[in-house]
C-alpha atoms as a PDB file:
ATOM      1  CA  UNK A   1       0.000   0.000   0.000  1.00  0.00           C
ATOM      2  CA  UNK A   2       1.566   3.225  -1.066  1.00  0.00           C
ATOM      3  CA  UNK A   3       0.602   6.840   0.239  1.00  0.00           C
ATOM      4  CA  UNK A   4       1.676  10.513   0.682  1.00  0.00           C
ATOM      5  CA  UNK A   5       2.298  11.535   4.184  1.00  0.00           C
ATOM      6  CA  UNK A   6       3.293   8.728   6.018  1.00  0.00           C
ATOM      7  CA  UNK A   7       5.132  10.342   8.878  1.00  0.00           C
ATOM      8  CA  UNK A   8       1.040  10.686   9.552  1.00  0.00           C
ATOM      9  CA  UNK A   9       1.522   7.183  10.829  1.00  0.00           C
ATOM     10  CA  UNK A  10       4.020   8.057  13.593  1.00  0.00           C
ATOM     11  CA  UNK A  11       3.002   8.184  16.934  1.00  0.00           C
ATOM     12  CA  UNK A  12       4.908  11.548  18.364  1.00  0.00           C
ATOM     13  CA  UNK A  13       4.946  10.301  22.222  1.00  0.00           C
ATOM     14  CA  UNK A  14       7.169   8.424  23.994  1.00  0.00           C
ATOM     15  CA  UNK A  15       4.736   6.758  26.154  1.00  0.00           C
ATOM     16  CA  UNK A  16       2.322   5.060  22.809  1.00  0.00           C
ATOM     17  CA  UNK A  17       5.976   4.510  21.389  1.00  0.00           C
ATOM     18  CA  UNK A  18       7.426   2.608  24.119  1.00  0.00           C
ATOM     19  CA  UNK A  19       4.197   0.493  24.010  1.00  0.00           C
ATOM     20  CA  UNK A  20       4.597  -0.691  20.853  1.00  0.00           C
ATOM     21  CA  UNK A  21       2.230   2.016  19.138  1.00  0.00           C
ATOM     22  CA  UNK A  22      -0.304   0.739  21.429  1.00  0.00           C
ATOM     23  CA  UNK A  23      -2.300   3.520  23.188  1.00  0.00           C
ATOM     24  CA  UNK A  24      -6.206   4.384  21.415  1.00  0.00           C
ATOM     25  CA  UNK A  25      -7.682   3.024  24.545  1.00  0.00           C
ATOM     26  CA  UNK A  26      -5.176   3.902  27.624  1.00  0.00           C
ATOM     27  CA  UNK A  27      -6.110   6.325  30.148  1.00  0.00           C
ATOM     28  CA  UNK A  28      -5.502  10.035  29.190  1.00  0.00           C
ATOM     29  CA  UNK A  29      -2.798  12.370  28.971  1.00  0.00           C
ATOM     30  CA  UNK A  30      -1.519  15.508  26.789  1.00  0.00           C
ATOM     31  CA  UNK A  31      -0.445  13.788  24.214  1.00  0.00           C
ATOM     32  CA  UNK A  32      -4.070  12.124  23.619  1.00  0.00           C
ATOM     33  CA  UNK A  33      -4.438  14.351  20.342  1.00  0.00           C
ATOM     34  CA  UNK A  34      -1.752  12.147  18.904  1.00  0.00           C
ATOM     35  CA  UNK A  35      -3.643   9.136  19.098  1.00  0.00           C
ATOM     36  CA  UNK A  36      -7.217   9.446  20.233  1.00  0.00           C
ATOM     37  CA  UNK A  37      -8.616  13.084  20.317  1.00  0.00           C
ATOM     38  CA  UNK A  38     -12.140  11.710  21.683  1.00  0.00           C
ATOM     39  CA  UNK A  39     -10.199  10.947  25.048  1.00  0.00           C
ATOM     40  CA  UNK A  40      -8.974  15.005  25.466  1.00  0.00           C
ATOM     41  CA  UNK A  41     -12.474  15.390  27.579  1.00  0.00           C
ATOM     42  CA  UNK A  42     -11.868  12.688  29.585  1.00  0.00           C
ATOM     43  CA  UNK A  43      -8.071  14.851  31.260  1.00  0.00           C
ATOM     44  CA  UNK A  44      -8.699  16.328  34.738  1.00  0.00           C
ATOM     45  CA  UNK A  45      -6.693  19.438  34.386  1.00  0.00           C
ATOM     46  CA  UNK A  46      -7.835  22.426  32.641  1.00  0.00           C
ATOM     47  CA  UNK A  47      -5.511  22.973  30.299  1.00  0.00           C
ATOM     48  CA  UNK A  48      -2.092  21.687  29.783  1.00  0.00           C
ATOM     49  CA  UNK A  49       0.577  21.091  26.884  1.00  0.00           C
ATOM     50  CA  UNK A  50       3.118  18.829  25.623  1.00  0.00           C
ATOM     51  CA  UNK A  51       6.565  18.825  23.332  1.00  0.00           C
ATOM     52  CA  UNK A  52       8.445  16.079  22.116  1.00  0.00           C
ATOM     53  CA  UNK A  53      11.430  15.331  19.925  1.00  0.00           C
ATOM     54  CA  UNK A  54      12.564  12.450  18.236  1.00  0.00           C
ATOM     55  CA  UNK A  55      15.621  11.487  16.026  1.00  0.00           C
ATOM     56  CA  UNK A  56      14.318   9.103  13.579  1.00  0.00           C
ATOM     57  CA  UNK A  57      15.947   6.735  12.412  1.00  0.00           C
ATOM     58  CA  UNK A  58      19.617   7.839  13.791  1.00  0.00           C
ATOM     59  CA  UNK A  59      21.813   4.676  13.197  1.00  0.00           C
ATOM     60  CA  UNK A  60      20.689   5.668   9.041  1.00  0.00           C
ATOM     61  CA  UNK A  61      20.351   8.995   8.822  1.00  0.00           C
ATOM     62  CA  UNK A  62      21.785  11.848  11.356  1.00  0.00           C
ATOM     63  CA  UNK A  63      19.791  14.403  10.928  1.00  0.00           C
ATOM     64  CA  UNK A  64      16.039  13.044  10.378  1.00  0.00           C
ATOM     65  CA  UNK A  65      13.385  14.271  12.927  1.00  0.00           C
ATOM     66  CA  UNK A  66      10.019  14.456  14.525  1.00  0.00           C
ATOM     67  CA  UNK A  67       9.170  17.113  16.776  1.00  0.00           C
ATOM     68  CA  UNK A  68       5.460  17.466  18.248  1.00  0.00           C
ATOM     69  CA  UNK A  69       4.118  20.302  20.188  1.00  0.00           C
ATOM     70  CA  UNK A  70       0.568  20.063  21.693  1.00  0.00           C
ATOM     71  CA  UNK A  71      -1.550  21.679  24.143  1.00  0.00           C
ATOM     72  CA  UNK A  72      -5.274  21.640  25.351  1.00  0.00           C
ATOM     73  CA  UNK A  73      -8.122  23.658  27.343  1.00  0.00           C
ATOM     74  CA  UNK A  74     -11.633  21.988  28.991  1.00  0.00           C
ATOM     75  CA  UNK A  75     -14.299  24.684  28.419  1.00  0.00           C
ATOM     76  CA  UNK A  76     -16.175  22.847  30.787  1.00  0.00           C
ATOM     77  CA  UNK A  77     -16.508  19.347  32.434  1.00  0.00           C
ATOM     78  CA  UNK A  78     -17.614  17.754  29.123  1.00  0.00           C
ATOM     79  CA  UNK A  79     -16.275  19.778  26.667  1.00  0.00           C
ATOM     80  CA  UNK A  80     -12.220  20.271  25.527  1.00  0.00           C
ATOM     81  CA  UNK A  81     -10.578  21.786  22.815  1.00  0.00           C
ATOM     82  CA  UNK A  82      -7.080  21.211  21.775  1.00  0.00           C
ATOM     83  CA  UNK A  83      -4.105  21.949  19.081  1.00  0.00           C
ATOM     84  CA  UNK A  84      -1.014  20.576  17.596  1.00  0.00           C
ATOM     85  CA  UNK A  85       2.017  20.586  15.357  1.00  0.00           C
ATOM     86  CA  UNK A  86       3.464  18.020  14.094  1.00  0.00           C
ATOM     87  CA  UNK A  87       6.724  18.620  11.842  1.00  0.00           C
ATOM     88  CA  UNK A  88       8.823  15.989   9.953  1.00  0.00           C
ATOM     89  CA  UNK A  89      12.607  16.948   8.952  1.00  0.00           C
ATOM     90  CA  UNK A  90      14.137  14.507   6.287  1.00  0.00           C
ATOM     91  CA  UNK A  91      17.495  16.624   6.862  1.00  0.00           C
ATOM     92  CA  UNK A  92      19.954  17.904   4.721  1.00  0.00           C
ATOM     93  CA  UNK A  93      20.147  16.231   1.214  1.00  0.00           C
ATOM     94  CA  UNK A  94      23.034  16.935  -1.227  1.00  0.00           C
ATOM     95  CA  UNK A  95      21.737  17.555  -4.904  1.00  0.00           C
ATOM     96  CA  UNK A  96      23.873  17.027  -7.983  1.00  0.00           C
ATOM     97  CA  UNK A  97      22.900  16.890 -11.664  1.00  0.00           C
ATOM     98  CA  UNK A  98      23.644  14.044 -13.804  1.00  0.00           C
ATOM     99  CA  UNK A  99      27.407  14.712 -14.499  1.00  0.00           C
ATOM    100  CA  UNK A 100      27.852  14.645 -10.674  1.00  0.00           C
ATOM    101  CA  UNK A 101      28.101  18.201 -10.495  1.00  0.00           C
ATOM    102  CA  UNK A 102      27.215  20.233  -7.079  1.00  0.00           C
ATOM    103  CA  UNK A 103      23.586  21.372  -7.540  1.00  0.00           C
ATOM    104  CA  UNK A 104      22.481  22.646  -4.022  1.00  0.00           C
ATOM    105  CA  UNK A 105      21.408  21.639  -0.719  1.00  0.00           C
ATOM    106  CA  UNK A 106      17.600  20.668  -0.428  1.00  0.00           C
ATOM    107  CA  UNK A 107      15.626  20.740   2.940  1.00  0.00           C
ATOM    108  CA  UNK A 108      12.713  18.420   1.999  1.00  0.00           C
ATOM    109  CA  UNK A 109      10.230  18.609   5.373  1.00  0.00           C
ATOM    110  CA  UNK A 110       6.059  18.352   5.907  1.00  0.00           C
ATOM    111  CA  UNK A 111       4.033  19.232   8.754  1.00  0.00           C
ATOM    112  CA  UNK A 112       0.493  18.632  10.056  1.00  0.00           C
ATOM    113  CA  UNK A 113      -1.395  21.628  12.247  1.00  0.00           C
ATOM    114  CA  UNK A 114      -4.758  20.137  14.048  1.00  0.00           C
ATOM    115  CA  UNK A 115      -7.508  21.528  15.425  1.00  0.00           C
ATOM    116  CA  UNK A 116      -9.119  19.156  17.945  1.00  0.00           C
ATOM    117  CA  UNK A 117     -13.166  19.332  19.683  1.00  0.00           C
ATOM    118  CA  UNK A 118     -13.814  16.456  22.235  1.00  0.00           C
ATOM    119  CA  UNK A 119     -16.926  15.836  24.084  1.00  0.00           C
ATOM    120  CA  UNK A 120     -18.566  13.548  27.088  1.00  0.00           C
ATOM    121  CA  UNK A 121     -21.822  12.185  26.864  1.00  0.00           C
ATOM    122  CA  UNK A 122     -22.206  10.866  30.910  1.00  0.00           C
ATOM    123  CA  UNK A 123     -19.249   9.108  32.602  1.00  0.00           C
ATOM    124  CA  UNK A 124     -17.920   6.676  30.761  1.00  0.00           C
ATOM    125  CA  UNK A 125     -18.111   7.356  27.157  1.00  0.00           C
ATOM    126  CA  UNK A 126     -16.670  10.587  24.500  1.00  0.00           C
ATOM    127  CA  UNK A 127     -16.346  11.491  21.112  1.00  0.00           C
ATOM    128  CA  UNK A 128     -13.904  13.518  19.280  1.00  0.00           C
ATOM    129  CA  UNK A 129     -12.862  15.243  15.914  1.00  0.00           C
ATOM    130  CA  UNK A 130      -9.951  16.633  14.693  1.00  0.00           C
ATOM    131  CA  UNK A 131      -9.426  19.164  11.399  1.00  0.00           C
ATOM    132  CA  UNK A 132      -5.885  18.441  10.226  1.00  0.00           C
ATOM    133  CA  UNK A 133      -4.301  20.973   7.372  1.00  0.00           C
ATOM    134  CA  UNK A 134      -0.942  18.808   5.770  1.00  0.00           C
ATOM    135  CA  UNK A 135       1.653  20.498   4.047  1.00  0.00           C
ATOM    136  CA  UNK A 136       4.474  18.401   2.276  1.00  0.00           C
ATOM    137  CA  UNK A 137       7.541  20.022   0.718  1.00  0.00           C
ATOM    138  CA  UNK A 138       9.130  17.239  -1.001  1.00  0.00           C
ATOM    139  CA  UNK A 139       9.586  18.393  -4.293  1.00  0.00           C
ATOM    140  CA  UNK A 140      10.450  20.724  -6.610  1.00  0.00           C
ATOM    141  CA  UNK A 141      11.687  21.121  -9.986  1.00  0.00           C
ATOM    142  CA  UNK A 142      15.193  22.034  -8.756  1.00  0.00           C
ATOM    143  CA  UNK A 143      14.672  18.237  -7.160  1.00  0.00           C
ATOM    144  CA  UNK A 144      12.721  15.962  -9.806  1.00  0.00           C
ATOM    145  CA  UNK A 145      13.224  18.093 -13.229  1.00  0.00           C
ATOM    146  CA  UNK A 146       9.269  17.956 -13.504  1.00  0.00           C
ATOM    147  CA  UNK A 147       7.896  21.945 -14.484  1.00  0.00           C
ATOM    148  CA  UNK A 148       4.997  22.631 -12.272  1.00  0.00           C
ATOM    149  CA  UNK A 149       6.715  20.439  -9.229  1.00  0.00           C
ATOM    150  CA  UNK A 150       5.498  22.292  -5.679  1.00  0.00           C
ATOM    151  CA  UNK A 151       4.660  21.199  -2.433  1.00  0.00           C
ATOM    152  CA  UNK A 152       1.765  18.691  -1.666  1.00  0.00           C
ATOM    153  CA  UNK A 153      -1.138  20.039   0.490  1.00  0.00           C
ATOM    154  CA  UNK A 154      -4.176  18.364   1.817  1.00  0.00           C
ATOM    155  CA  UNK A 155      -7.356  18.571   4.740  1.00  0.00           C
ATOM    156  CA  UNK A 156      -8.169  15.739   6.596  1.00  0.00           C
ATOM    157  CA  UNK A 157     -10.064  14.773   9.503  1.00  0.00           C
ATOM    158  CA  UNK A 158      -9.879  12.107  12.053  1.00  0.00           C
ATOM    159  CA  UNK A 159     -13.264  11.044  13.798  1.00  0.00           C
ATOM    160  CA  UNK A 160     -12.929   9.084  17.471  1.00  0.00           C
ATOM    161  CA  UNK A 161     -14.337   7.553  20.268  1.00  0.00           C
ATOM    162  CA  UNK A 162     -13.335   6.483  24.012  1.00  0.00           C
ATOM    163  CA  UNK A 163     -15.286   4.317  26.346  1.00  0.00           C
ATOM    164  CA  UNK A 164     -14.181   3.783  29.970  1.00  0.00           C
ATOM    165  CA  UNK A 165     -15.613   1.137  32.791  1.00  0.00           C
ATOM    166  CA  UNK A 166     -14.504   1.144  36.373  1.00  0.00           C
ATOM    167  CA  UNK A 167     -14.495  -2.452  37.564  1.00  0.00           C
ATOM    168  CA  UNK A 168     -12.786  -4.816  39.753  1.00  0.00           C
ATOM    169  CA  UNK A 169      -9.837  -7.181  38.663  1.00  0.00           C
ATOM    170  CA  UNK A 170      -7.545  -9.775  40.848  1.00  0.00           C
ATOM    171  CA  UNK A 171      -9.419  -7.818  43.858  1.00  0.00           C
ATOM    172  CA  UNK A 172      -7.920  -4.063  43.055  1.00  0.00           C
ATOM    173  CA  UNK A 173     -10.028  -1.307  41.458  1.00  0.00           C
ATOM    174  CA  UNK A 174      -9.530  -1.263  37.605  1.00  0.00           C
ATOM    175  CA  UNK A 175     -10.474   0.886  34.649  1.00  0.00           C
ATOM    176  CA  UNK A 176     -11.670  -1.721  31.610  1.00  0.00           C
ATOM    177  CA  UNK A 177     -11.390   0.785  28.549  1.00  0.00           C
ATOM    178  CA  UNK A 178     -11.736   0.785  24.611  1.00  0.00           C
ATOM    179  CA  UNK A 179     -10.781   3.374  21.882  1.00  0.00           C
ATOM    180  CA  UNK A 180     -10.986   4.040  18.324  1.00  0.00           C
ATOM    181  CA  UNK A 181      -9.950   6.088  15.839  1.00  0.00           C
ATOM    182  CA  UNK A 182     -10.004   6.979  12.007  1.00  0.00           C
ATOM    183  CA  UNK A 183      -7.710   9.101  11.446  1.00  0.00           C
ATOM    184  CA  UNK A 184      -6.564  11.245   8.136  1.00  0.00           C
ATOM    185  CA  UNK A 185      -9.706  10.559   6.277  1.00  0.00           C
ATOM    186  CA  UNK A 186      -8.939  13.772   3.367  1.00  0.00           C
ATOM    187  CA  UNK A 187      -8.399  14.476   0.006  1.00  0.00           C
ATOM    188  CA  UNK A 188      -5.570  12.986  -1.855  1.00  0.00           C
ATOM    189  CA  UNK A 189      -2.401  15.343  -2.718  1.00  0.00           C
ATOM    190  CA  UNK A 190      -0.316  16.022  -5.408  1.00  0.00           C
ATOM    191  CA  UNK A 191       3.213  17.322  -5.401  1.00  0.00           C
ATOM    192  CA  UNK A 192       2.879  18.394  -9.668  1.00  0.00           C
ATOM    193  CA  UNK A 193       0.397  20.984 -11.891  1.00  0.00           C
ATOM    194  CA  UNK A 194      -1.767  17.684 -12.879  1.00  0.00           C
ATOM    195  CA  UNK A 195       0.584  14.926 -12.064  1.00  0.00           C
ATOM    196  CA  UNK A 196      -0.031  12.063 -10.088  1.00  0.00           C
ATOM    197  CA  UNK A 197      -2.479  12.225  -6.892  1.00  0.00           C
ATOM    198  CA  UNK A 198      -2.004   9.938  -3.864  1.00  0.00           C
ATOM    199  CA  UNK A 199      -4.091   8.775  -0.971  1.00  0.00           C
ATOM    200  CA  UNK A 200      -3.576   9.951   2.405  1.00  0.00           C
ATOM    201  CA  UNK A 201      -2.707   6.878   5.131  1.00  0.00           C
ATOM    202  CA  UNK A 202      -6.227   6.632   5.949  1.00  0.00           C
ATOM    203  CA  UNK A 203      -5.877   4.551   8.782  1.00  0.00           C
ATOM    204  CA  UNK A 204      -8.248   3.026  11.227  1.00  0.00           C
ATOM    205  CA  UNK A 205      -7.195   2.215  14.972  1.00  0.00           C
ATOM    206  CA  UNK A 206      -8.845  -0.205  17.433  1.00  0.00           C
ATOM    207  CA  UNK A 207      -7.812  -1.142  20.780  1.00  0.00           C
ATOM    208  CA  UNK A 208      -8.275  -1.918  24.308  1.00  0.00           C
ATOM    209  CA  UNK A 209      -6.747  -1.531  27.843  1.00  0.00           C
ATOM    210  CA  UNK A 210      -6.687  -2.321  31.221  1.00  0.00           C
ATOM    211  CA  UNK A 211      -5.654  -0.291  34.221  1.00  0.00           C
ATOM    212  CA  UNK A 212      -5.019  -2.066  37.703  1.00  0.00           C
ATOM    213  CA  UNK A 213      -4.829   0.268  40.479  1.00  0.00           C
ATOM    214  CA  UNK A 214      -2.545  -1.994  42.825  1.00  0.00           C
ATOM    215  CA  UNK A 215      -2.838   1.529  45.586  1.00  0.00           C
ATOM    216  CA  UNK A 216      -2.357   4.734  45.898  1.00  0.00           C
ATOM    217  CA  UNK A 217       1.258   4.796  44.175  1.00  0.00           C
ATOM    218  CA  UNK A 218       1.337   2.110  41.984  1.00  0.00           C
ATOM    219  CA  UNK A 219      -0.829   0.586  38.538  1.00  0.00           C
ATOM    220  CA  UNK A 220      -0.269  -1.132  36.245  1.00  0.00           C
ATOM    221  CA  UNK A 221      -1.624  -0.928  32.176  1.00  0.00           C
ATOM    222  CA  UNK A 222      -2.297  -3.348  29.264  1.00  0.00           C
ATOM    223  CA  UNK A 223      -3.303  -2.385  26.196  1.00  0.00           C
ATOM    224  CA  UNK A 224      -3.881  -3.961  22.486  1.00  0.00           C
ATOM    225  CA  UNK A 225      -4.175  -2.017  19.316  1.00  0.00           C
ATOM    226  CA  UNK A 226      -5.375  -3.093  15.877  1.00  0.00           C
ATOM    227  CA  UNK A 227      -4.391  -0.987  12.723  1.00  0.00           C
ATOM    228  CA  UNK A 228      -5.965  -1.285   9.731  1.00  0.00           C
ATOM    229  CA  UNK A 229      -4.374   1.193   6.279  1.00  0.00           C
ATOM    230  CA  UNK A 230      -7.973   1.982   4.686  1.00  0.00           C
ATOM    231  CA  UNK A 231      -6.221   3.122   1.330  1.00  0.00           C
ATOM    232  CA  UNK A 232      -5.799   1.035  -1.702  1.00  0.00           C
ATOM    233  CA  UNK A 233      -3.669  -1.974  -2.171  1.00  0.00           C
ATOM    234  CA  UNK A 234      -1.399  -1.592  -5.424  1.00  0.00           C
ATOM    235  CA  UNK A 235      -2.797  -4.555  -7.890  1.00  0.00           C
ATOM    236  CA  UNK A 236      -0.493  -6.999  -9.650  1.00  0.00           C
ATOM    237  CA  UNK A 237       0.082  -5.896 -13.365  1.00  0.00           C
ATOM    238  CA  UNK A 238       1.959  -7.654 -16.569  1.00  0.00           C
ATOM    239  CA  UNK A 239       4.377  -6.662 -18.637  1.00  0.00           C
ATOM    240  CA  UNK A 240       1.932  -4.284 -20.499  1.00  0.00           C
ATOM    241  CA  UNK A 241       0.874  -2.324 -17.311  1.00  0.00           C
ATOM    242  CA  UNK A 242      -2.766  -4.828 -17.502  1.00  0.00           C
ATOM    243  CA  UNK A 243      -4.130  -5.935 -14.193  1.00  0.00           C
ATOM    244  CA  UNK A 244      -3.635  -9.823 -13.488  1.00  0.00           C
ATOM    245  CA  UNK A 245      -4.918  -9.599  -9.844  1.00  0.00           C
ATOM    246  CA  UNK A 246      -6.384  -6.786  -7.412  1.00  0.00           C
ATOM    247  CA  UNK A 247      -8.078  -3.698  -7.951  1.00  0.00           C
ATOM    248  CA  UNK A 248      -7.520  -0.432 -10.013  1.00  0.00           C
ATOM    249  CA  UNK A 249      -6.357   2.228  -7.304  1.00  0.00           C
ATOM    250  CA  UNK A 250      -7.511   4.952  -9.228  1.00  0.00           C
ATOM    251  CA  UNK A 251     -10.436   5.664  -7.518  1.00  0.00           C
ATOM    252  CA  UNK A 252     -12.326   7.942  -5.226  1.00  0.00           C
ATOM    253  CA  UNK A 253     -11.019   8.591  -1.371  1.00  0.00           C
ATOM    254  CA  UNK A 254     -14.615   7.178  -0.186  1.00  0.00           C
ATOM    255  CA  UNK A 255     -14.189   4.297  -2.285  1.00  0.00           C
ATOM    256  CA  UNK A 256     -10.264   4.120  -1.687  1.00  0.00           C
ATOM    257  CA  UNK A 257     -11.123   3.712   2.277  1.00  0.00           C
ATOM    258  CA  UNK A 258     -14.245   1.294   2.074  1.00  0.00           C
ATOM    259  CA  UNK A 259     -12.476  -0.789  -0.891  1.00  0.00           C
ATOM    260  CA  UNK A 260      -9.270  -1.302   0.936  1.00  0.00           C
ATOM    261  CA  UNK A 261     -11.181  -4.016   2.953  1.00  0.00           C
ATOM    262  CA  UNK A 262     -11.320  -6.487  -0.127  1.00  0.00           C
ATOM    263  CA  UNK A 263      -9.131  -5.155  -2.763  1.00  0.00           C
ATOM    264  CA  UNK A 264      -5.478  -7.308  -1.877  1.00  0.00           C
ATOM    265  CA  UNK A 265      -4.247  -9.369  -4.850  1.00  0.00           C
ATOM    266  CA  UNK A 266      -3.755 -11.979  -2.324  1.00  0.00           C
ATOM    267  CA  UNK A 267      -7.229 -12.138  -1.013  1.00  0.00           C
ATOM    268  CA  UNK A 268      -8.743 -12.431   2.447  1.00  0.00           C
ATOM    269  CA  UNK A 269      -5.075 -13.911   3.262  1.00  0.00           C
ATOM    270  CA  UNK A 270      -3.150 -10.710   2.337  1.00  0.00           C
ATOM    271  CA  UNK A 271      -5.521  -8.717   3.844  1.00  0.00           C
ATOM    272  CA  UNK A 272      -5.315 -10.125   7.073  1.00  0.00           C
ATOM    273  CA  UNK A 273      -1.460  -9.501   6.749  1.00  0.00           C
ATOM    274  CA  UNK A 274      -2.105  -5.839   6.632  1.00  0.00           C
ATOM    275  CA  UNK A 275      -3.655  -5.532   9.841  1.00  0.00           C
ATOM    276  CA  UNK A 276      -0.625  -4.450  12.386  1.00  0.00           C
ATOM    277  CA  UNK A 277      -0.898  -5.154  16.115  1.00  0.00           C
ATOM    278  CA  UNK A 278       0.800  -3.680  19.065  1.00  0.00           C
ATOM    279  CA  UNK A 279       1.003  -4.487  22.597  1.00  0.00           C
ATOM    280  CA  UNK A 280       2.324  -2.913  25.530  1.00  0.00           C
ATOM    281  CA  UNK A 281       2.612  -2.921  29.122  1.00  0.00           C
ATOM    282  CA  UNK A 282       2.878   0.171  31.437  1.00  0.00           C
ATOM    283  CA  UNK A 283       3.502   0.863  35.330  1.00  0.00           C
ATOM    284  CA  UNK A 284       3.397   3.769  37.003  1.00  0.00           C
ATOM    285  CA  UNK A 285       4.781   4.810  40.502  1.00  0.00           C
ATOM    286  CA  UNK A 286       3.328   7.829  42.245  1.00  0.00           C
ATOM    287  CA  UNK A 287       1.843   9.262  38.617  1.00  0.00           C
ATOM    288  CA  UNK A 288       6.040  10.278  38.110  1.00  0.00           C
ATOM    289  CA  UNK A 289       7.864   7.702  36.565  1.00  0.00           C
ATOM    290  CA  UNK A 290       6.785   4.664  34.643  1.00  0.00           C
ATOM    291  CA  UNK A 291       8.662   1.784  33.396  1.00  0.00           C
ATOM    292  CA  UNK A 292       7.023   0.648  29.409  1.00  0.00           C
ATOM    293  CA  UNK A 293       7.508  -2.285  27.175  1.00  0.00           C
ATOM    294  CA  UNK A 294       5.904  -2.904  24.342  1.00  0.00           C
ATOM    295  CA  UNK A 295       5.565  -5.440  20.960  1.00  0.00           C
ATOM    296  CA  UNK A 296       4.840  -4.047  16.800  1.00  0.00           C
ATOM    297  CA  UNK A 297       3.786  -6.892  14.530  1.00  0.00           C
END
């Protein structure tokens, strides 16, 4: 599955990345936009914010980055708003022409600014929405030779929902809780005047935790996520560019999304491959330092 934007994919936090990517349906905190933006109305505080930064993949590449800034306000006891940046650095990159000749530095980067409403409905349940404007300055002419090369742009939105359920487990208190989340669902971008357009990672997000609350200093959290890329699956094609097997994936976003279910070359087999898990396991002493493991698949 091929689509613009995938730094979309990458969850900014430490705590959802230390977890395996596993986080739609943990218990709330600043970084909730990143993930689940229903669970914003569920945060006790008032307001708050967060930052992170992240070197991505370092051992390659030295100067690749994420960097995430958020921060949110409850209007009332139901009701939150939020916003965030989230900006993608592919570093320095040396250009030459095709006689090896010097021909410029080039700063390729893309960024995502969200706007974020969340609301309760009673105790244990919420539902959120997030506007998302996504800029992507890959190209240019200077880069790919191609006139009319400029940045990719795009609006998206994610829709979400968060359901919590105090219980009992092993004896201790517990919070039983499930999230979900479609996020990026926007028109498709194009980095050329009437080149090629491209899907956004439409992707949808399903998961489930625990919480034990062992006392007043110490709990523990288990969570399981299901992800699900509802964009098209690139079809197997001969020689002649003729489909042998799959679907054409020029199509409309709505159809993109709802077709990616049943559109693998593979069948029902290859689509089951393209569902990703992750697991993680979180404890917490005193709500100020936490020890995290998790599992991607």
């Amino acid at each position: 599955v091929y689509t613009a934007v995938p730094f979309l994919l990458i969850t900014p936090d430490a705590r959802a990345g230390s977890m395996g990517e596993a986080g739609v349906a943990v218990q709330p905190d600043a970084n909730t936009m990143s993930i689940n933006p229903s669970k914003l109305a569920f945060l006790d505080k008032p307001y708050g914010f967060s930052a992170s930064y992240s070197p991505w993949l370092k051992s390659l590449v030295p100067d690749i980055n994420l960097a995430y800034i958020s921060g949110f306000y409850k209007l009332d006891a139901r009701n939150a708003i939020g916003a965030s940046l989230r900006y993608f650095s592919l570093g320095q990159i040396q250009l030459t022409d095709p006689s090896g000749l010097d021909n410029g530095i080039a700063n390729p980067n893309e960024f995502a600014f969200d706007l974020t409403y969340s609301k309760r409905f009673g105790e244990d349940f919420s539902l959120g929405t997030t506007a998302r404007y996504i800029y992507s300055n890959l190209n240019s002419a200077q880069v790919s030779g191609i006139q009319g090369a400029r940045p990719g742009k795009a609006f998206a939105v994610d829709v979400s929902a968060y359901y919590k359920k105090p219980t009992i487990l092993f004896a201790k208190d517990a919070i039983l809780s499930a999230g979900l989340n479609i996020s990026n669902i926007g028109t498709k971008m194009s980095y050329s005047d009437g080149g090629a357009e491209y899907f956004l990672p439409t992707n949808l997000k399903l998961g489930a935790a625990s919480t034990i609350i062992i006392d007043d200093y110490s709990q523990f959290t288990f969570a399981l996520d299901f992800n699900k890329l509802m964009a098209p699956t690139e079809p197997i094609r001969d020689s002649n560019g003729n489909i042998i097997s799959g679907k054409d994936t020029d199509r409309s976003v709505l159809s993109g999304m709802f077709g990616s279910f049943a559109d693998a070359p593979g069948g029902f087999s290859e689509e089951v491959k393209e569902i990703s898990i992750g697991a993680g396991a979180e404890y917490w002493y005193n709500q100020q330092f936490a020890l995290r493991a998790g599992y991607f698949y």
